[in-house]
Protein backbone atom coordinates (compact mmCIF):
# COMPACT_ATOMS: atom_id res chain seq x y z
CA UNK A 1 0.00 0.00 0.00
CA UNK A 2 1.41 2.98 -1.15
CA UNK A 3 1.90 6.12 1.82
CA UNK A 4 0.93 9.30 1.39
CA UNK A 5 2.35 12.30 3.58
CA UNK A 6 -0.20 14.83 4.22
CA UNK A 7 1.49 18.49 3.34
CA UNK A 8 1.09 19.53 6.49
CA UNK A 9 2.98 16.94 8.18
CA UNK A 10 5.47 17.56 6.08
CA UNK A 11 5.87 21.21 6.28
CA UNK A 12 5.40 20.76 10.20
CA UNK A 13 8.71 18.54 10.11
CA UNK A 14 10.49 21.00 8.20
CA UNK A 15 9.46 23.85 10.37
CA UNK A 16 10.56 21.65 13.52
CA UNK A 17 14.42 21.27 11.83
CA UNK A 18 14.90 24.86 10.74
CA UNK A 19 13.53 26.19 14.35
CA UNK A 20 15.51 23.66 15.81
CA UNK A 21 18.70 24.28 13.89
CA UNK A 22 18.17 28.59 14.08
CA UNK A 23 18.60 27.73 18.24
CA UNK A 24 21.08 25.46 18.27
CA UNK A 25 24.12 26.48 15.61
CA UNK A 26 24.93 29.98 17.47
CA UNK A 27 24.58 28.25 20.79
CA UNK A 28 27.41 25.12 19.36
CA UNK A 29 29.20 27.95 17.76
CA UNK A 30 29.32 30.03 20.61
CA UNK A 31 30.12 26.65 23.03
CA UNK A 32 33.19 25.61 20.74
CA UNK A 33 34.89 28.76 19.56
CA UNK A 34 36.52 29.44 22.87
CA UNK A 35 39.96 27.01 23.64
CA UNK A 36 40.83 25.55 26.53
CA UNK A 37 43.15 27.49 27.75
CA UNK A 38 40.81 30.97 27.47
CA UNK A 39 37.97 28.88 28.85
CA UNK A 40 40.25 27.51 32.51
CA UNK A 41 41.68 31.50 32.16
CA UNK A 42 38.28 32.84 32.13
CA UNK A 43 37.01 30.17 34.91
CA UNK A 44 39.50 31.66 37.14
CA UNK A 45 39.36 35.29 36.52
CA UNK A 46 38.45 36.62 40.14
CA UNK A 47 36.53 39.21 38.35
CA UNK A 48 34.03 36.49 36.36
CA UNK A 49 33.76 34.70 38.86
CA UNK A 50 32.93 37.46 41.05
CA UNK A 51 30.26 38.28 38.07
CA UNK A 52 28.92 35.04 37.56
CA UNK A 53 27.95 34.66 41.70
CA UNK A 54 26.69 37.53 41.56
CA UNK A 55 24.12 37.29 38.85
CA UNK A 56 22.99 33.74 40.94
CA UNK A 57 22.68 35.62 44.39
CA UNK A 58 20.91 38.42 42.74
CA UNK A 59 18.66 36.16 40.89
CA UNK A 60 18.52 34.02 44.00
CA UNK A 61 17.35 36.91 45.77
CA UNK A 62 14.41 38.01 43.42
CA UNK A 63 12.95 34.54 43.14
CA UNK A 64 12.92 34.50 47.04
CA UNK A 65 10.87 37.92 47.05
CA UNK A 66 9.09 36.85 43.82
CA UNK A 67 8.15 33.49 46.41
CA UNK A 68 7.67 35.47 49.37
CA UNK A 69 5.17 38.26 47.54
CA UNK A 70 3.94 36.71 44.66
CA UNK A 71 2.39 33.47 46.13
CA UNK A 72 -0.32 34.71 48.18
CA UNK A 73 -0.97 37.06 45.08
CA UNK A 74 -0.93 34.56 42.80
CA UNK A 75 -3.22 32.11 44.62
CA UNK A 76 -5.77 36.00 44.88
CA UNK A 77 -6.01 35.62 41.01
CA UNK A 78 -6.73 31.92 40.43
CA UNK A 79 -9.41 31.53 43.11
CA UNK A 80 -11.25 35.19 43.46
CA UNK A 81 -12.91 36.80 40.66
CA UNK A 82 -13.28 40.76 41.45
CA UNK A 83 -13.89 43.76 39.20
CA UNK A 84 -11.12 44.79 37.37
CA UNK A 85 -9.22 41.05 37.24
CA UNK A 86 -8.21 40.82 33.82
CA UNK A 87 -6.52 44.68 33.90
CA UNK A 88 -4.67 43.45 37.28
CA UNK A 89 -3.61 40.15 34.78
CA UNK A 90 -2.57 42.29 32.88
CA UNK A 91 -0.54 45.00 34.61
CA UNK A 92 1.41 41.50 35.71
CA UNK A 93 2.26 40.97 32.08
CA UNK A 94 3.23 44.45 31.39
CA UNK A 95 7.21 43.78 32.42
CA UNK A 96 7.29 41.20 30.04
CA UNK A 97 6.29 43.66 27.12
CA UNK A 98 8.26 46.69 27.93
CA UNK A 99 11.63 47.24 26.64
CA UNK A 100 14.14 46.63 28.88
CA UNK A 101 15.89 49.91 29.03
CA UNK A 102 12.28 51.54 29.38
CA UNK A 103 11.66 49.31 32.85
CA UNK A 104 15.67 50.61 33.68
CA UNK A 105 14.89 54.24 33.21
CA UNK A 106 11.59 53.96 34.60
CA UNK A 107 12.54 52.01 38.03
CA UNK A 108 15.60 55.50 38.14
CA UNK A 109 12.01 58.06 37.81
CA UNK A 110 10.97 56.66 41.15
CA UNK A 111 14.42 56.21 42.84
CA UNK A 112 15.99 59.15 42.58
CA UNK A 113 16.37 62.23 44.59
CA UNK A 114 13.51 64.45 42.82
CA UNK A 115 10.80 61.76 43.67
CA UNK A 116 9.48 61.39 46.86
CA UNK A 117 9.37 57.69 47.73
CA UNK A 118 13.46 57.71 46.11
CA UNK A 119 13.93 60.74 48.85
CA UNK A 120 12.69 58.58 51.66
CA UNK A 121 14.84 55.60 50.51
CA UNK A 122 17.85 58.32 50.37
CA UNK A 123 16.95 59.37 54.48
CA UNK A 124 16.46 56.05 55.17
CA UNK A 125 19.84 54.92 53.85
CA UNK A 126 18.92 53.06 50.85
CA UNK A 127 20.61 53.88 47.66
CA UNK A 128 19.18 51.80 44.63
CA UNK A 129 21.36 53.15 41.99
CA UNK A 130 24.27 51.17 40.96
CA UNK A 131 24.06 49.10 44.19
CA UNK A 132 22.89 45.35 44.59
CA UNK A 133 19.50 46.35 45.75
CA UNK A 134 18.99 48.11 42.91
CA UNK A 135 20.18 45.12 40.52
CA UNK A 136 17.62 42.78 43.05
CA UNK A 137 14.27 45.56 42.47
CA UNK A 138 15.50 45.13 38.67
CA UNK A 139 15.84 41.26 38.36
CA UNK A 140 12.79 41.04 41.01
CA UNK A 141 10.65 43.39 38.61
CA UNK A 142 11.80 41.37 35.21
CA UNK A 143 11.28 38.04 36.85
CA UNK A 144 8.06 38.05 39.32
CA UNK A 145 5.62 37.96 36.47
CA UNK A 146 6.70 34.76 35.12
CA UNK A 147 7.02 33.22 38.98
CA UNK A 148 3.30 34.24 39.36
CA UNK A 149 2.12 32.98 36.10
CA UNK A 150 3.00 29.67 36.47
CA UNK A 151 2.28 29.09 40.05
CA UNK A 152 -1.54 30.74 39.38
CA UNK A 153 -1.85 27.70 36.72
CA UNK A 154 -0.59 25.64 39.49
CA UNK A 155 -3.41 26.94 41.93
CA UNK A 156 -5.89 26.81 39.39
CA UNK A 157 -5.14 23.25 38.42
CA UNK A 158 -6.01 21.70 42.11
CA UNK A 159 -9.53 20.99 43.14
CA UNK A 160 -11.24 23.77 44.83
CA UNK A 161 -13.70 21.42 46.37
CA UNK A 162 -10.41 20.36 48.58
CA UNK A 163 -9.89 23.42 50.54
CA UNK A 164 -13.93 22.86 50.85
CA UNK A 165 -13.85 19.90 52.49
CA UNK A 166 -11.16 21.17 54.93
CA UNK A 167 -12.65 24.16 55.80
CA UNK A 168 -15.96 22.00 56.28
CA UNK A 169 -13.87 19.82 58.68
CA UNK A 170 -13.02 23.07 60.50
CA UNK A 171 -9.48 24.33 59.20
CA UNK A 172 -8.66 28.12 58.68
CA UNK A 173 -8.47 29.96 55.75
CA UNK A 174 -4.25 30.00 56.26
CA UNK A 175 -4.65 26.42 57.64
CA UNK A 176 -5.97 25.13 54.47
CA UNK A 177 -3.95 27.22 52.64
CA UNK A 178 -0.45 26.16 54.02
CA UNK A 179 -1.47 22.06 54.42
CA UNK A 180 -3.49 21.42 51.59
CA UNK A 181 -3.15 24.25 48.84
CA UNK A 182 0.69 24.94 49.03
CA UNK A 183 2.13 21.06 49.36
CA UNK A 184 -0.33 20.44 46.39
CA UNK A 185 1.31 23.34 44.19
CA UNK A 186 4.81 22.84 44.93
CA UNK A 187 5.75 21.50 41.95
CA UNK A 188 4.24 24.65 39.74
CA UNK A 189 5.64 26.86 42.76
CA UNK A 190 9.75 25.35 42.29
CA UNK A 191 8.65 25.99 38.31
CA UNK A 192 8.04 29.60 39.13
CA UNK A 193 10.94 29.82 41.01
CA UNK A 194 13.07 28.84 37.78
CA UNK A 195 11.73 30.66 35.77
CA UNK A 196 12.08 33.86 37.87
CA UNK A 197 15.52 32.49 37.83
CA UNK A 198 16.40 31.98 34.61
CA UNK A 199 14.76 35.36 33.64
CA UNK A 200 16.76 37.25 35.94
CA UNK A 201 20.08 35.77 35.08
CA UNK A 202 19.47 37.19 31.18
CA UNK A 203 18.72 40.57 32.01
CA UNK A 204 20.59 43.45 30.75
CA UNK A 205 19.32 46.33 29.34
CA UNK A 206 17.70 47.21 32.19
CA UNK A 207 20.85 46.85 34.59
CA UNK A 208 22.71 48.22 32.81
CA UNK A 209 20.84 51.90 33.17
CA UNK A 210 20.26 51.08 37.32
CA UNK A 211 23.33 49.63 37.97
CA UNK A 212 26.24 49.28 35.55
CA UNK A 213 28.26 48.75 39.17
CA UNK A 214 28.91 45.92 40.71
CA UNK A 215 28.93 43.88 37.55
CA UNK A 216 27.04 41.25 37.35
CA UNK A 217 27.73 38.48 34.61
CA UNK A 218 25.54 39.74 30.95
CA UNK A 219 26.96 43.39 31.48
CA UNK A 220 30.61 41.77 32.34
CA UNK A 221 30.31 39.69 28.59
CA UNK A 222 29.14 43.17 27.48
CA UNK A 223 32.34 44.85 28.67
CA UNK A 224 34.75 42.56 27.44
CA UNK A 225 33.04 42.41 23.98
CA UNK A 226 33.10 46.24 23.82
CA UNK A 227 36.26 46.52 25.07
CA UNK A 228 38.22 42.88 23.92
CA UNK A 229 36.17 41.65 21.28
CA UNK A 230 34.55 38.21 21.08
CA UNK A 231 38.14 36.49 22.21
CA UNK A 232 37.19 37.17 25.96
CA UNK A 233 33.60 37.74 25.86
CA UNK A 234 32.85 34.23 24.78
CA UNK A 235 34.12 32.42 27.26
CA UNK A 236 32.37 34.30 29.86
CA UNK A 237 29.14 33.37 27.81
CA UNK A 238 29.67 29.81 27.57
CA UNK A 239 29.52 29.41 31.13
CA UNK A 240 26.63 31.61 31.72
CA UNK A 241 24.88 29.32 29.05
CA UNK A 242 25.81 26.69 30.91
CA UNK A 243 24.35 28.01 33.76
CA UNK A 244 20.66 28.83 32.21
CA UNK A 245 21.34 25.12 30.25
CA UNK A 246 21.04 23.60 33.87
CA UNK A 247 18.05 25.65 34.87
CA UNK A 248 16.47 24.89 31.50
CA UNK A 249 16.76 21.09 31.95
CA UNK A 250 15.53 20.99 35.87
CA UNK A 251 12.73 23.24 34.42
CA UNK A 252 11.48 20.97 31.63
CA UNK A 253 11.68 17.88 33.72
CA UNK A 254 9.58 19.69 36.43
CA UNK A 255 7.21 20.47 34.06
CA UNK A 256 6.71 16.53 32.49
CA UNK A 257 6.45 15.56 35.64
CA UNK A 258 3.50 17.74 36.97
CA UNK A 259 2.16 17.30 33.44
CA UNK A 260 2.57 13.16 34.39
């Protein structure tokens, strides 16, 4: 019996190898072109390594606030429907859309000196430009809406006749909420958390106009490639990659399992 591919199955395939192959060349390229040597070099550069911790405690940092604020938040907009909902979804969404320099130079309007709430951080103490706290309210502000996306489809996805039954059985509100509701999302709650993670460790444009100083590691591969060329930006990349590689794989076997 003769087989007949359907067009669309074919052009599906097709589309599949050239996405495919647009991702992974420049990532091979960029994982092979440095040697040896410049890779150990780089791996032991006190300053990239200094660059490379810091972008994971910063990002550590902002998935911890992202946890801390944006859970009870998140769990708000799966189970209560209120006027206005889908404008508050959306003001969530709004980091992801902005240009990155934009949420930079607009996180600076409310910081600085001239505004008041940035003149009450200045009496206080704080100073949010080029600091770490201001490269944490940057990675926090890129990286919370994807933390609180994904553990909302996590609270939406358990039963809400549960948290019935226990409050019918007598458990509180936070009762139910911390023993039945939280263990249940855990797994779309440590998804959140990588995300917010990997988000935060690609972010820029942004840092770069809040806080060019202390380095962390994109704006260090953005010195050395202004500065050095490709030579000794490269190598600095390949381990970041590296970095976001592991996050990407702990993320996408999360994810089949809580799809299992």
């Amino acid at each position: 019996m003769k087989r007949h591919f359907d067009p669309l199955f074919i052009m599906s395939i097709g589309s599949c190898v050239v996405v495919s192959l647009f991702i992974v060349i420049p990532l091979i390229q960029m994982l092979m072109a440095p040697s040896r040597e410049i890779l150990s070099e780089s791996l032991y550069d006190p300053d990239v390594q200094k660059a490379i911790w810091l972008s994971i405690y910063s990002s550590g940092l902002a998935a911890l606030i992202s946890f801390i604020i944006g859970t009870p938040f998140a769990y708000l907009i799966a189970r209560k429907s209120f006027f206005g909902k889908q404008f508050v979804e959306g003001i969530i969404d709004l980091p992801i859309m902005i240009p990155h320099p934009v949420i930079g130079i607009a996180i600076l309007g409310i910081v600085g000196k001239h505004h008041w709430l940035g003149n009450l951080l200045y009496k206080l103490g704080i100073q949010v430009m080029g600091t770490l706290s201001g490269i944490v309210v940057v990675l926090t502000f890129v990286g919370m809406p994807f933390y609180i996306n994904a553990v909302k489809n996590g609270f939406e996805s358990i039963p809400v006749r549960l948290e019935h039954v226990s409050r019918s059985l007598g458990a509180s509100f936070s009762r139910t909420f911390f023993h039945i509701t939280l263990p249940l999302a855990w797994r779309s709650i440590i998804v959140g958390i990588i995300m917010c993670l990997a988000r935060a460790m690609s972010e820029f444009g942004a840092i770069v106009v809040v806080a060019y100083h202390p380095m962390n590691a994109p704006v260090l591969i953005y010195e050395r490639f202004t500065a050095f060329g490709l030579k000794y930006s490269q190598p600095i990349a390949v381990l970041l990659i590296v970095i976001c590689l592991i996050l990407f794989i702990a993320l996408r076997l999360l994810s089949k399992k809580d799809s299992a």
